[in-house]
PDB file of N, CA and C in Angstrom:
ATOM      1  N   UNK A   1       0.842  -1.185   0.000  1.00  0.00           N
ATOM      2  CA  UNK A   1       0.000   0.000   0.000  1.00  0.00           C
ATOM      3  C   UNK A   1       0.882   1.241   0.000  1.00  0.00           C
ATOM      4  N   UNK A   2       0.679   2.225  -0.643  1.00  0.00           N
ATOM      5  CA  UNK A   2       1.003   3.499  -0.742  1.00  0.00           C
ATOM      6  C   UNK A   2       0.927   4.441   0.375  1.00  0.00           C
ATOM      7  N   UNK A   3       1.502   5.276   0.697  1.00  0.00           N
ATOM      8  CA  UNK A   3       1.369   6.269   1.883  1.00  0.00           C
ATOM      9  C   UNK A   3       1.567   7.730   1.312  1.00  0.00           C
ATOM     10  N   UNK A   4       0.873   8.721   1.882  1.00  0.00           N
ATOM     11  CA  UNK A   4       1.552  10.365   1.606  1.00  0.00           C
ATOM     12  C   UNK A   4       1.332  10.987   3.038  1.00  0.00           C
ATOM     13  N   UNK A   5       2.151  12.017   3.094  1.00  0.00           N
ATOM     14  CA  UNK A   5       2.773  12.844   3.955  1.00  0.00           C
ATOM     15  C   UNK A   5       1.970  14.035   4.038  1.00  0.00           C
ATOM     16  N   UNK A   6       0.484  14.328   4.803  1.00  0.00           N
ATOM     17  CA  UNK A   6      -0.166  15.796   4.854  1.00  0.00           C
ATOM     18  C   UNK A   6       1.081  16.984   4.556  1.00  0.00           C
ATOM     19  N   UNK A   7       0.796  18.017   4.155  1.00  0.00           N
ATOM     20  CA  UNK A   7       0.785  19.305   4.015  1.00  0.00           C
ATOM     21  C   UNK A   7       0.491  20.617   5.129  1.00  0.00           C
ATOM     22  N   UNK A   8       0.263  21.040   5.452  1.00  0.00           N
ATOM     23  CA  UNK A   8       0.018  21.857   6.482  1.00  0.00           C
ATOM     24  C   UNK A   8      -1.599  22.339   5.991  1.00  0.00           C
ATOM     25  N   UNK A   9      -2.726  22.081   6.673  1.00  0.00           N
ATOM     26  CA  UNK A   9      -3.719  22.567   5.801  1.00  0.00           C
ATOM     27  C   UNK A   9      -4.377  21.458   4.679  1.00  0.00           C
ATOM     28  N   UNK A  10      -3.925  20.590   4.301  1.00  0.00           N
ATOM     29  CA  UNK A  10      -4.030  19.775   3.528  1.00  0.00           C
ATOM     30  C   UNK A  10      -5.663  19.054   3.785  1.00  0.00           C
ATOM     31  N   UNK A  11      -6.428  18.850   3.172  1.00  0.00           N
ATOM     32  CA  UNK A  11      -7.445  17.919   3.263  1.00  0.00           C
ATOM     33  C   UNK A  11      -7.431  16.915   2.660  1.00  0.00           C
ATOM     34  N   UNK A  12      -7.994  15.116   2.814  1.00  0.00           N
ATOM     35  CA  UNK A  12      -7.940  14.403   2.370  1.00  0.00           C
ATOM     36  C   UNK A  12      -8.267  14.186   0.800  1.00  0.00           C
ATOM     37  N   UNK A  13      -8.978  14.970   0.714  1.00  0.00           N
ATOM     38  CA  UNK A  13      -9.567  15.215  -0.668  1.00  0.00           C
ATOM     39  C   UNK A  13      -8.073  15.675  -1.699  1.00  0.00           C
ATOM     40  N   UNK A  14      -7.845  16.657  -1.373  1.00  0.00           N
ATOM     41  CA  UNK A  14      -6.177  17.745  -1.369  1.00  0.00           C
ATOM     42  C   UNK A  14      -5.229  16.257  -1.893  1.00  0.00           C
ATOM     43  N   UNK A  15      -5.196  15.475  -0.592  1.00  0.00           N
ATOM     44  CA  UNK A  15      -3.928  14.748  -0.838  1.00  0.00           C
ATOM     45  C   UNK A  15      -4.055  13.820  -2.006  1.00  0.00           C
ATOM     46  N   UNK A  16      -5.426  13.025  -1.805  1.00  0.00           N
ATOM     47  CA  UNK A  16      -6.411  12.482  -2.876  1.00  0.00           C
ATOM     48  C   UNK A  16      -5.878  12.849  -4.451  1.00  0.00           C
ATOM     49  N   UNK A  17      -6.028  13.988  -4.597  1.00  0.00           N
ATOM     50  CA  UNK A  17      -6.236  14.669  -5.833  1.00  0.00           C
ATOM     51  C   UNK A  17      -4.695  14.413  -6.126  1.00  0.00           C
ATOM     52  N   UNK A  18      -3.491  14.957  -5.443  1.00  0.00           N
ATOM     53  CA  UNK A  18      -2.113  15.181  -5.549  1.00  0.00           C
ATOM     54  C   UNK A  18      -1.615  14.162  -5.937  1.00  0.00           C
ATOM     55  N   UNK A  19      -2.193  12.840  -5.479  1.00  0.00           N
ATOM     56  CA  UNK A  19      -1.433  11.353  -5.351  1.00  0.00           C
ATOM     57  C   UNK A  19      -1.755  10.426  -6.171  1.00  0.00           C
ATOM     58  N   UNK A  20      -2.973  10.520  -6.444  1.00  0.00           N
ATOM     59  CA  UNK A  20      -3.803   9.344  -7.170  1.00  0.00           C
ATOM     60  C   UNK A  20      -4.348  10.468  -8.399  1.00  0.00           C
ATOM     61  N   UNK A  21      -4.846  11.744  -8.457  1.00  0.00           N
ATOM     62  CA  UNK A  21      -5.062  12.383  -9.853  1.00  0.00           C
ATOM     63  C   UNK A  21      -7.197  12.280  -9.650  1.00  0.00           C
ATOM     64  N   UNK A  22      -7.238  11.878  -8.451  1.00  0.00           N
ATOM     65  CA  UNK A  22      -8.867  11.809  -8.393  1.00  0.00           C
ATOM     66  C   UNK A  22      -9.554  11.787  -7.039  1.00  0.00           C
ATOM     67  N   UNK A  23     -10.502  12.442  -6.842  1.00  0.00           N
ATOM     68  CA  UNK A  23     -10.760  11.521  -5.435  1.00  0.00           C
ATOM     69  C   UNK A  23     -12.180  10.797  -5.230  1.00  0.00           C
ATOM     70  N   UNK A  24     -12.676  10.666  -6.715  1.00  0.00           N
ATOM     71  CA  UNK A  24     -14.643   9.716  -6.816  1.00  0.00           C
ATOM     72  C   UNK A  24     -14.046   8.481  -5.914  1.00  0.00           C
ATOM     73  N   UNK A  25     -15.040   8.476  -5.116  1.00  0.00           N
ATOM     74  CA  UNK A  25     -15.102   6.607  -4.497  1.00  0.00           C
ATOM     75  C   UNK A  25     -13.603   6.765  -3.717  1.00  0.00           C
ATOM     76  N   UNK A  26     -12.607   7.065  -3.688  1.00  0.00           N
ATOM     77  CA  UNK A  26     -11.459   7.044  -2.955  1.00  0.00           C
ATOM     78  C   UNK A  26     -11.815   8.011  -1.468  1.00  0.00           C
ATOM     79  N   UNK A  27     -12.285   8.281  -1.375  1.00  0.00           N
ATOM     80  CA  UNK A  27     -12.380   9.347  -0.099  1.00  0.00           C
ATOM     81  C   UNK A  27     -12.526   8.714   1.023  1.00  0.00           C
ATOM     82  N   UNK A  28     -13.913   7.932   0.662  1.00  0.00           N
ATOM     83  CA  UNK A  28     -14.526   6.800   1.398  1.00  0.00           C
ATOM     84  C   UNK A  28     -13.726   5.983   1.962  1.00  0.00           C
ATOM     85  N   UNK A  29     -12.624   5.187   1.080  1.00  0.00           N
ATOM     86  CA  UNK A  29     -12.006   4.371   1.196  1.00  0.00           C
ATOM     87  C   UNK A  29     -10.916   4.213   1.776  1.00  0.00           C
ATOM     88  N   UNK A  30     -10.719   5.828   2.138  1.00  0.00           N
ATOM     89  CA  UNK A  30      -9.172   6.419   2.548  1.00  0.00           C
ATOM     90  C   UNK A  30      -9.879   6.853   3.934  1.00  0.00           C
ATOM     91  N   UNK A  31     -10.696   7.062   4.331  1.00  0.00           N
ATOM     92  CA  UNK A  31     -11.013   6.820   6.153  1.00  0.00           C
ATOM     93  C   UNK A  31     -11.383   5.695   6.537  1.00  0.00           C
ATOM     94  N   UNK A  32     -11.691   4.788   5.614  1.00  0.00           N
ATOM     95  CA  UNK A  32     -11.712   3.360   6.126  1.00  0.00           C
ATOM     96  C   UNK A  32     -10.694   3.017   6.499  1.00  0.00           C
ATOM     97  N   UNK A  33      -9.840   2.981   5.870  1.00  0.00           N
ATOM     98  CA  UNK A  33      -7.852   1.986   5.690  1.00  0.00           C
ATOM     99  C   UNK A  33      -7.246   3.442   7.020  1.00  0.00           C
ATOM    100  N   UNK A  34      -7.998   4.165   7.270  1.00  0.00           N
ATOM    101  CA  UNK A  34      -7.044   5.484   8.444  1.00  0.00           C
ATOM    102  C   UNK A  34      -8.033   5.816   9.815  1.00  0.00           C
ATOM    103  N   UNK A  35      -8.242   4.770  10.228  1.00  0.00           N
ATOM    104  CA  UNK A  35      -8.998   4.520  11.671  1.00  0.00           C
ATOM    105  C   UNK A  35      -8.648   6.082  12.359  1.00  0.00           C
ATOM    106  N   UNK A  36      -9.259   6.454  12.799  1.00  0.00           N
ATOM    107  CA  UNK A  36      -9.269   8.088  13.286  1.00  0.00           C
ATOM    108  C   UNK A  36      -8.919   9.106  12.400  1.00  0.00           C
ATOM    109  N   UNK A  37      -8.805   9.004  11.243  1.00  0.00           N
ATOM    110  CA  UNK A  37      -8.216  10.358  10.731  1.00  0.00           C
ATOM    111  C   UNK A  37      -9.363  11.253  10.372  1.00  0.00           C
ATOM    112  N   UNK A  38     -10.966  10.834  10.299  1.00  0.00           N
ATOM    113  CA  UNK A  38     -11.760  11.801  10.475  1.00  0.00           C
ATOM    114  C   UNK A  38     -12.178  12.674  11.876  1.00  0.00           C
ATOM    115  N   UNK A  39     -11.820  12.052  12.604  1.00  0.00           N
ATOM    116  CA  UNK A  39     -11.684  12.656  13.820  1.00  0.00           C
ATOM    117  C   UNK A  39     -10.712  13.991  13.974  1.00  0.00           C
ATOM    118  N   UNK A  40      -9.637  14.227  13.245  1.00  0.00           N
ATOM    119  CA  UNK A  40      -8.911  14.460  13.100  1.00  0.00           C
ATOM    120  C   UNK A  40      -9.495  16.412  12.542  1.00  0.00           C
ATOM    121  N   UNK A  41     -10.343  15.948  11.994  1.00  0.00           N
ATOM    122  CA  UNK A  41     -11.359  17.334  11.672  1.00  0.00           C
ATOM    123  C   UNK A  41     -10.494  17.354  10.207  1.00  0.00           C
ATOM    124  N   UNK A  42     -11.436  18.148   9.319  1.00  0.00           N
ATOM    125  CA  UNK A  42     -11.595  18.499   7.968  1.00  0.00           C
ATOM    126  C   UNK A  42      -9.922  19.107   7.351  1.00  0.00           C
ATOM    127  N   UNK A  43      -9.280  19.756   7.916  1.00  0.00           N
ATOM    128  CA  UNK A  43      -8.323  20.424   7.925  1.00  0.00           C
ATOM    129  C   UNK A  43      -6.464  19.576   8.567  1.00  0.00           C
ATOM    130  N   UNK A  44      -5.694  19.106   7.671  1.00  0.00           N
ATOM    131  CA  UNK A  44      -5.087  18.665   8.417  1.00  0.00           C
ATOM    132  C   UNK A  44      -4.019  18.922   8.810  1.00  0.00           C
ATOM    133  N   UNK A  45      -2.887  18.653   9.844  1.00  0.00           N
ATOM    134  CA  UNK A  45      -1.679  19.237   9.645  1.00  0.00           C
ATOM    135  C   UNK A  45      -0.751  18.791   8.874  1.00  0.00           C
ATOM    136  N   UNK A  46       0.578  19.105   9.347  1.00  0.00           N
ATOM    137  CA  UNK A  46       1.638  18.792   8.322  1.00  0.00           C
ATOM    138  C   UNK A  46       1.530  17.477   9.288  1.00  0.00           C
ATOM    139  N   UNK A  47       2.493  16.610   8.169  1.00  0.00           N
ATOM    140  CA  UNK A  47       2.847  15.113   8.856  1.00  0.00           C
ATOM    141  C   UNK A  47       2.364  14.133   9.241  1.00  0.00           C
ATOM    142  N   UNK A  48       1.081  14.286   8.771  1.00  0.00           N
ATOM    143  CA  UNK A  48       0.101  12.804   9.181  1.00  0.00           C
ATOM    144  C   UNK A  48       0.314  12.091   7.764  1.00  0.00           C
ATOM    145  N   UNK A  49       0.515  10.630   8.831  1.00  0.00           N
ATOM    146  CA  UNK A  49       1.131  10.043   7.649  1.00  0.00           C
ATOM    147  C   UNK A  49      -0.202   9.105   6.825  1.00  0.00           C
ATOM    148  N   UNK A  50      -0.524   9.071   5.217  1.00  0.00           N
ATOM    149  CA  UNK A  50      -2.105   8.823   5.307  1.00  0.00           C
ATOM    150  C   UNK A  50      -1.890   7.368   4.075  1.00  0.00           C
ATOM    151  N   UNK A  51      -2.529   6.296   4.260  1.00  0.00           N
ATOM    152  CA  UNK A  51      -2.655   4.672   3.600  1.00  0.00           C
ATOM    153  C   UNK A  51      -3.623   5.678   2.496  1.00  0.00           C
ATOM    154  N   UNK A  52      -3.029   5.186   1.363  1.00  0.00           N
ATOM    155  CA  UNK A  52      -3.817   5.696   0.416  1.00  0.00           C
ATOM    156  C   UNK A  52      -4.216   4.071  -0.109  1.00  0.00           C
ATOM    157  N   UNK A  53      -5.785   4.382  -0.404  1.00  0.00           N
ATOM    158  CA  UNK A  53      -6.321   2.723  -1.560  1.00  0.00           C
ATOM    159  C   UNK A  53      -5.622   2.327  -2.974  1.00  0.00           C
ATOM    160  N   UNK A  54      -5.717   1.389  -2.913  1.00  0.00           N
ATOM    161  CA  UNK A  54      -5.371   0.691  -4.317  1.00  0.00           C
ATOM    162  C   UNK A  54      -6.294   1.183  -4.983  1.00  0.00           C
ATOM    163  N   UNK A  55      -5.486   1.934  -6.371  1.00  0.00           N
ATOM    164  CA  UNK A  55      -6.591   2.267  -7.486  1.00  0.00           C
ATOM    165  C   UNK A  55      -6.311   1.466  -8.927  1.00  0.00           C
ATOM    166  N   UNK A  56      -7.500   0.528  -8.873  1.00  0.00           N
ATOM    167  CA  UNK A  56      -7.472  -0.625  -9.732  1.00  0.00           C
ATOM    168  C   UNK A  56      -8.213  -0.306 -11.047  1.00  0.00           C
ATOM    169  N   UNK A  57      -9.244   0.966 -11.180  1.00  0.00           N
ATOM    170  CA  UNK A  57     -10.245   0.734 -12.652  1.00  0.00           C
ATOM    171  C   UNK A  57      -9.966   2.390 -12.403  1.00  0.00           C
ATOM    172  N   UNK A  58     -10.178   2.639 -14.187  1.00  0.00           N
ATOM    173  CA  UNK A  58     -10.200   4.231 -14.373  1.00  0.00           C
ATOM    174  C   UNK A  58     -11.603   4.493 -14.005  1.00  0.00           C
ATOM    175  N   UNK A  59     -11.216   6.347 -13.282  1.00  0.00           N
ATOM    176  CA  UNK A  59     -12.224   6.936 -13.618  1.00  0.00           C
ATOM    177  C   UNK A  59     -13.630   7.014 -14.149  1.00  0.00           C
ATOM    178  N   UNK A  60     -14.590   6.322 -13.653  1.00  0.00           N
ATOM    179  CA  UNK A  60     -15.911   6.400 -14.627  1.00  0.00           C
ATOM    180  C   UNK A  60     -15.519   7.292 -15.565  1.00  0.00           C
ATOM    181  N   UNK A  61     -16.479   6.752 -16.980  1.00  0.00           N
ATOM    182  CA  UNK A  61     -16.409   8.244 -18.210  1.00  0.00           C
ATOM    183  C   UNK A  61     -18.216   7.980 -17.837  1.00  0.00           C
ATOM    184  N   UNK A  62     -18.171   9.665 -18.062  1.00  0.00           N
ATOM    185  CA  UNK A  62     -19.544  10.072 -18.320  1.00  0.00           C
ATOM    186  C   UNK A  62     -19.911  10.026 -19.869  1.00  0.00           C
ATOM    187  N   UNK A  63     -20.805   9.873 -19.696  1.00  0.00           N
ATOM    188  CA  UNK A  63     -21.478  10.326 -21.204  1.00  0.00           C
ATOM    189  C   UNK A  63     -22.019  11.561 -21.042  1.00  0.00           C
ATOM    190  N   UNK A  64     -21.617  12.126 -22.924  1.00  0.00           N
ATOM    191  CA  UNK A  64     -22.013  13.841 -22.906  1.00  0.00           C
ATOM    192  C   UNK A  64     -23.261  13.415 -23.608  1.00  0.00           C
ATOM    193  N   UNK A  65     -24.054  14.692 -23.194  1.00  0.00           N
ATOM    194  CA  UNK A  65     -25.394  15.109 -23.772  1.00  0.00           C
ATOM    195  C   UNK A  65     -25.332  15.861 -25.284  1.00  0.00           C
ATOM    196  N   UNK A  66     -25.348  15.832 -26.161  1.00  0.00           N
ATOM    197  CA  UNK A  66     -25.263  16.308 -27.580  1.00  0.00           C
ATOM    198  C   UNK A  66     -27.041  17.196 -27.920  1.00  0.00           C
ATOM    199  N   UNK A  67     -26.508  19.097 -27.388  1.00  0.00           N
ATOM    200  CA  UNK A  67     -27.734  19.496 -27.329  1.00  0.00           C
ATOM    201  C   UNK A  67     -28.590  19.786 -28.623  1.00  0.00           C
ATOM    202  N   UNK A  68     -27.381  20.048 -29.627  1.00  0.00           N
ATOM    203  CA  UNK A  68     -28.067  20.505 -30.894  1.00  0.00           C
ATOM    204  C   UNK A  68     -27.349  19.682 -31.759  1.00  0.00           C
ATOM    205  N   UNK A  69     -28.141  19.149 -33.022  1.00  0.00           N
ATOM    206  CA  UNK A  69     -27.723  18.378 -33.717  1.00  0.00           C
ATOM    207  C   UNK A  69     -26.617  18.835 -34.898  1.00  0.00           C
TER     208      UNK A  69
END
């Protein structure tokens, strides 16, 4: 498993985005695998050290809406 290093300020989402390039469905998954780190409140400091999930399938693709023909 992968690990990253908070930021000062950093939110899980934040680190999410920095490490893996996404955070759909990973958010969830990243306070599961980090027993207290929501406790921890929204905002984090420097140096918490955070289990990031295995990311196994891309990104859902959406489908676009095509308004005018």
């Amino acid at each position: 498993m992968n690990t990253a290093t908070t930021r000062d300020g950093d939110t899980v989402d934040q680190v999410l985005w920095r490490n893996l390039g996404r955070t759909a469905a990973l958010t969830e998954a990243t306070l599961e695998l980090n027993p207290g780190l929501a406790a921890r409140g929204a905002v984090l400091p420097a140096g918490v050290v955070i289990t990031l999930p295995a990311v196994t399938t891309a990104a859902p693709v959406r489908e676009t809406v095509k308004l005018w023909s």
